[in-house]
Protein backbone atom coordinates (compact mmCIF):
# COMPACT_ATOMS: atom_id res chain seq x y z
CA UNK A 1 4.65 -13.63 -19.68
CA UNK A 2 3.00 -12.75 -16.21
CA UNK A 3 -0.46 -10.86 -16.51
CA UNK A 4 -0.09 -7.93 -14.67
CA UNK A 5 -3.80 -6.99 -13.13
CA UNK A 6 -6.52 -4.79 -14.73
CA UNK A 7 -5.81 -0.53 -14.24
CA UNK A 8 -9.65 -0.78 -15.24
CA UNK A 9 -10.31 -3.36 -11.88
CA UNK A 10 -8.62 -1.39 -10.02
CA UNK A 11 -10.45 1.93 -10.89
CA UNK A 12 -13.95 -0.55 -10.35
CA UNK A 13 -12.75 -1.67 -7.41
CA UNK A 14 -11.88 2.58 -6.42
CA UNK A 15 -15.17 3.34 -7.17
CA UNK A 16 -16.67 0.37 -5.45
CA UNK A 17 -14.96 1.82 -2.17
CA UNK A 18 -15.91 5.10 -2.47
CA UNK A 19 -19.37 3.76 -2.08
CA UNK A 20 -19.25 1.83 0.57
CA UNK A 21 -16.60 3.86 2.85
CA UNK A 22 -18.18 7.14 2.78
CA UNK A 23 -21.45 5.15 3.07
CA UNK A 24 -20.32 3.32 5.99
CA UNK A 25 -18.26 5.69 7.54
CA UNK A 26 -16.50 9.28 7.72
CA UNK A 27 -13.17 9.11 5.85
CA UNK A 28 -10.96 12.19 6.71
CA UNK A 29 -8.41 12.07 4.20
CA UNK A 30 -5.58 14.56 4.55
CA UNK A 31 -2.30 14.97 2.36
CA UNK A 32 -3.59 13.20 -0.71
CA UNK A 33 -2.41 16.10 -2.82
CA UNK A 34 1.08 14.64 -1.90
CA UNK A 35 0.50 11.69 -3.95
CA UNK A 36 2.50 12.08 -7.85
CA UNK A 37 -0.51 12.18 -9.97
CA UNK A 38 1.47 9.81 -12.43
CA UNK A 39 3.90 7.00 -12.93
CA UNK A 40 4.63 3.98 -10.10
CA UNK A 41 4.30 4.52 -6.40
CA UNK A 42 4.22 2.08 -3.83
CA UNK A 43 1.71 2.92 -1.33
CA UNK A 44 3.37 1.60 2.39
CA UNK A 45 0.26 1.42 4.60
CA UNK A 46 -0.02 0.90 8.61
CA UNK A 47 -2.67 -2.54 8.75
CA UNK A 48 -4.40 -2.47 12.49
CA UNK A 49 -7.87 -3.43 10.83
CA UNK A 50 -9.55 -5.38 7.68
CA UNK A 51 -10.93 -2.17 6.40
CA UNK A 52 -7.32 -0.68 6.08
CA UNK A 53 -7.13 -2.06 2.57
CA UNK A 54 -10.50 -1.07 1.42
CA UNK A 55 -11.06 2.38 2.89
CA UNK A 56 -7.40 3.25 0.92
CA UNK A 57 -8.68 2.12 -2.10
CA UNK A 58 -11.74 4.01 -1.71
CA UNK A 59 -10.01 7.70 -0.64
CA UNK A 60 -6.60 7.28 -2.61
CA UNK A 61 -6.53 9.35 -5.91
CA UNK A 62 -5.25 6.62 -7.92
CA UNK A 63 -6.69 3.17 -8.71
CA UNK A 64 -4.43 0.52 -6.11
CA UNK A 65 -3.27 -2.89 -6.27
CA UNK A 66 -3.55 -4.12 -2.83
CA UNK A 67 -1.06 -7.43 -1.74
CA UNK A 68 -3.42 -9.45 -0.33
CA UNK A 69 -2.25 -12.83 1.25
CA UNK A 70 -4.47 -15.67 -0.41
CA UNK A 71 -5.85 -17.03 2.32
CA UNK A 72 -8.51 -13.83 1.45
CA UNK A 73 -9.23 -15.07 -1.99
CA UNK A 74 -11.75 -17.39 -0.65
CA UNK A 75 -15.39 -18.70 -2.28
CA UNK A 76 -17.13 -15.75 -4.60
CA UNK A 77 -13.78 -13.10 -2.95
CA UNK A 78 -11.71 -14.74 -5.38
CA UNK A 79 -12.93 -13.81 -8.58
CA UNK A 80 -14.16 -10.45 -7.18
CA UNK A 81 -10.66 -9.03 -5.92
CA UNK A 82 -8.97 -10.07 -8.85
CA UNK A 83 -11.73 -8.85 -11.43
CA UNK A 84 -11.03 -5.13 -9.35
CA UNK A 85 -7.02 -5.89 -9.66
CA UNK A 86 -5.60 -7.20 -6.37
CA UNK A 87 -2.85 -9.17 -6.09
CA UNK A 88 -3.07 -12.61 -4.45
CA UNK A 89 0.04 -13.49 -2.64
CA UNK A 90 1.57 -16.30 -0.89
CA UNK A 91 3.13 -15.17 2.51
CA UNK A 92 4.73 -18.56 3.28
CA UNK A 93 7.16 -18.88 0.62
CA UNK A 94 8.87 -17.16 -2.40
CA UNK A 95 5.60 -16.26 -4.11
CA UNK A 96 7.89 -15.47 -7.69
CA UNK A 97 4.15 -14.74 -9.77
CA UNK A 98 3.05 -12.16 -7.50
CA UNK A 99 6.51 -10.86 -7.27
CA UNK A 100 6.33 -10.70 -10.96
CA UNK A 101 2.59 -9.13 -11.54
CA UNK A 102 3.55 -6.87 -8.68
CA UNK A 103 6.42 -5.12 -10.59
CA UNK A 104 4.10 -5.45 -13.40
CA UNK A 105 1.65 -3.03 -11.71
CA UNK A 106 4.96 -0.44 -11.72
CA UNK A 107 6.67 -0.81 -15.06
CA UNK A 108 3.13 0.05 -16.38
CA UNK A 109 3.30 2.98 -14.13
CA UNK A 110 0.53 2.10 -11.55
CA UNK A 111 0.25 1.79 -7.87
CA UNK A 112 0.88 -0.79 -5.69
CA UNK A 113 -0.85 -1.06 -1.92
CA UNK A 114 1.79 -2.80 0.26
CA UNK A 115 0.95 -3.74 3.94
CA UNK A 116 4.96 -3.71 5.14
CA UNK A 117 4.33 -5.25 8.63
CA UNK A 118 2.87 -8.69 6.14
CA UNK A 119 0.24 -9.16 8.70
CA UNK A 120 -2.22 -7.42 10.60
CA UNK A 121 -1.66 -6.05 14.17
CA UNK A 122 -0.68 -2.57 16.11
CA UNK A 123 -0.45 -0.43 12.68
CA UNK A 124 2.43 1.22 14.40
CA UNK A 125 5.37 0.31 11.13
CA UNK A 126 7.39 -1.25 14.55
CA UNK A 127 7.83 -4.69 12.47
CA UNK A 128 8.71 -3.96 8.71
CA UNK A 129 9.39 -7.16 6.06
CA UNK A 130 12.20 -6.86 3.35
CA UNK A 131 9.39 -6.78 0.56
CA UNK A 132 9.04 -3.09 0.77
CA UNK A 133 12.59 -2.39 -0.05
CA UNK A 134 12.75 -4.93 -2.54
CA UNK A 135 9.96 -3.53 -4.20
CA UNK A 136 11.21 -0.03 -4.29
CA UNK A 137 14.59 -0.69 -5.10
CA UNK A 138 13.88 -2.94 -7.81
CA UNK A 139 11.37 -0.61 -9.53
CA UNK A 140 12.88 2.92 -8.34
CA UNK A 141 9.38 3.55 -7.67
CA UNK A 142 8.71 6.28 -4.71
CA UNK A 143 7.19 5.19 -1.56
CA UNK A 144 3.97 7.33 -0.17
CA UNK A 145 3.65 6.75 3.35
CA UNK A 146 -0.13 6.16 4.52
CA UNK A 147 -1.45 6.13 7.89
CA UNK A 148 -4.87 4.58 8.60
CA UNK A 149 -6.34 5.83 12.23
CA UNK A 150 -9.31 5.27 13.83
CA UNK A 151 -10.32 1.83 12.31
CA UNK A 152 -9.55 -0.10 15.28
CA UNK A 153 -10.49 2.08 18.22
CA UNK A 154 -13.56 0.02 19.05
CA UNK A 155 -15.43 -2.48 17.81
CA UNK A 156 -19.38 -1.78 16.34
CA UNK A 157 -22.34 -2.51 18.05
CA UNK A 158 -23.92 -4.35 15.46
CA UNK A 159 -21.09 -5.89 13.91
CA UNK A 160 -17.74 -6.85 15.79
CA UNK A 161 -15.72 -7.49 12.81
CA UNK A 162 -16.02 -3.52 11.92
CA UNK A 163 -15.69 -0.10 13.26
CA UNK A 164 -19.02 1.21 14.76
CA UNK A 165 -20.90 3.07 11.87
CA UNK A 166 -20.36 6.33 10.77
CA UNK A 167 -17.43 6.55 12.87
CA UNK A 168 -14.66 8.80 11.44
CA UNK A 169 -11.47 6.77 9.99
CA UNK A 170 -8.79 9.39 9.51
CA UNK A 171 -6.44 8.53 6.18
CA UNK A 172 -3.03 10.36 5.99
CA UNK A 173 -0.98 10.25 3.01
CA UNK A 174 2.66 11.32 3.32
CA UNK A 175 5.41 12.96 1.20
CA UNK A 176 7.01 10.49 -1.43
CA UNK A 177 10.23 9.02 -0.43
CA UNK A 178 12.96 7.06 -2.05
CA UNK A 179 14.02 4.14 -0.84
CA UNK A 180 17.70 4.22 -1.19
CA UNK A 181 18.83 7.92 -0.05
CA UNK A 182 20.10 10.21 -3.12
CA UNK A 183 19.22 7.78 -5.52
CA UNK A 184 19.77 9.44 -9.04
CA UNK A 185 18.75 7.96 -12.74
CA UNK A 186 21.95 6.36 -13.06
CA UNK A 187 21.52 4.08 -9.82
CA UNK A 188 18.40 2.81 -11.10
CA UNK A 189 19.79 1.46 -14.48
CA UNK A 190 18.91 4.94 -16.52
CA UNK A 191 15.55 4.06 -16.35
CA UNK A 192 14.55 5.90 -13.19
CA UNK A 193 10.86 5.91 -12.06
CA UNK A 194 9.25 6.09 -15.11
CA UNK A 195 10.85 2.74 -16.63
CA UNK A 196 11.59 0.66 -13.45
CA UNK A 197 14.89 0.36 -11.74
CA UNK A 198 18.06 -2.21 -11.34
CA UNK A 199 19.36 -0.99 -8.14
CA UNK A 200 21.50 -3.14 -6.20
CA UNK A 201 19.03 -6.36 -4.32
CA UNK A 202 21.90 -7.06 -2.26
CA UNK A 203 20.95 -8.36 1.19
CA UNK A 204 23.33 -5.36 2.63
CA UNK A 205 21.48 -2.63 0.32
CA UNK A 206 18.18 -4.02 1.12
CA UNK A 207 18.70 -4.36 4.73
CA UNK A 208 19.92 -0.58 4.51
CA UNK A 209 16.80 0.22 2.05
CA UNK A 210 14.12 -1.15 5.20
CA UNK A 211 15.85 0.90 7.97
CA UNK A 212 15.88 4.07 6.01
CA UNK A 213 12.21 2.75 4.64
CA UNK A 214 11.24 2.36 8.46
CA UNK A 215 12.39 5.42 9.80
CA UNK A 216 10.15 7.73 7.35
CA UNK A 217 6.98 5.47 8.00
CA UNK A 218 7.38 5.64 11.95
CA UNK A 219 8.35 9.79 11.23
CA UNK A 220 4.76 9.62 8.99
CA UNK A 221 2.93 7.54 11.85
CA UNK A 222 3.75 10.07 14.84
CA UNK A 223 3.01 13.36 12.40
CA UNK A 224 0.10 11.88 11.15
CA UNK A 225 -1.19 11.25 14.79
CA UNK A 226 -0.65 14.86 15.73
CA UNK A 227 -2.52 16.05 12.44
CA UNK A 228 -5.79 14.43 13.69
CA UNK A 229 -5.04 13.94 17.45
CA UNK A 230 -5.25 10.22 17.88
């Protein structure tokens, strides 16, 4: 049986980034009301920055367990992100124990931080990987939309590898979404959200499952840049 990672980490690791976000710079967090208060979600978020991951842990109401690829789980990192519950995953191939852990994290009714463009770059949802859908359609969990602004505007003076200081980062969570449109209780094997889902992994459903999946996020991305006017 697959260990599925620490709910205690991951509150740690929640409380470790409250610290050092609103210590090291101005979150604005707006909509995080719309996140359920219970049961598996699958937070999608936009990656344009390393502090993406971390400043979402730190502002989300829930404790999150980040994918992170393993090239991060590096030296005295390693033991560290998976004593606060992260998920070390291998981008390159069929990673089947993180897949596993991962839906772990939401048949135990927790949530799980997914970067859907699987790398780094313009945070703008324009690239989005099959993993998502699989995810959500698998589980039945709902997706909550989250756009990170602000992080990679400009560089800081003192260090280059982060925002400048007290700079404001804005955080946006979104309404919760399904994955597969009208999906009922009965199309996710009776169990629905609360007990994971068996919805149909073909490559036609999941293909479907990313448009629809990439059509809310970009809808999310452009509100969410009104909302704070960036």
């Amino acid at each position: 049986m697959t260990d599925v990672p620490s709910t205690r980490g991951a509150e740690v690791g929640r409380r470790i980034g409250v610290g050092l976000m609103y210590g090291l710079f101005k979150p604005r967090v707006l909509g995080s009301w719309r996140v359920p208060a219970s049961g598996p979600v699958i937070f999608a978020v936009n990656h344009s920055h390393n502090i993406d991951g971390p400043m979402v842990m730190g502002v989300a109401p829930r404790p999150t367990h980040f994918l992170i690829k393993k090239e991060a789980f590096v030296g005295p990192l390693d033991p560290f992100l998976t004593g606060i519950g992260q998920l070390k995953v291998d981008r390159h191939s069929t990673d089947r124990t993180a897949i596993a852990r991962a839906l772990g994290v939401l048949e135990q009714g927790g949530v799980l931080g997914i970067f859907p463009e699987g790398t780094r770059g313009e945070g703008d949802f324009a690239s989005i990987r099959a993993g998502l859908a699989y995810f959500a359609v698998r589980s039945g969990a709902p997706i909550v939309p989250v756009a990170v602004l602000g992080s990679s505007d400009r560089p800081g003076r003192l260090t280059k590898a982060l925002p400048p200081l007290r700079s404001r980062v804005d955080v946006v969570f979104g309404d919760p979404f399904d994955a597969v449109e009208g999906v009922r209780s009965s199309d996710t094997g009776g169990g629905g959200r609360r007990a994971g889902g068996s919805g149909r992994r073909t490559r036609k459903a999941l293909d479907e499952a990313t448009a629809r999946i990439q059509k809310q996020l970009t809808a999310h991305l452009e509100n969410a840049r009104r909302l704070t006017g960036r």
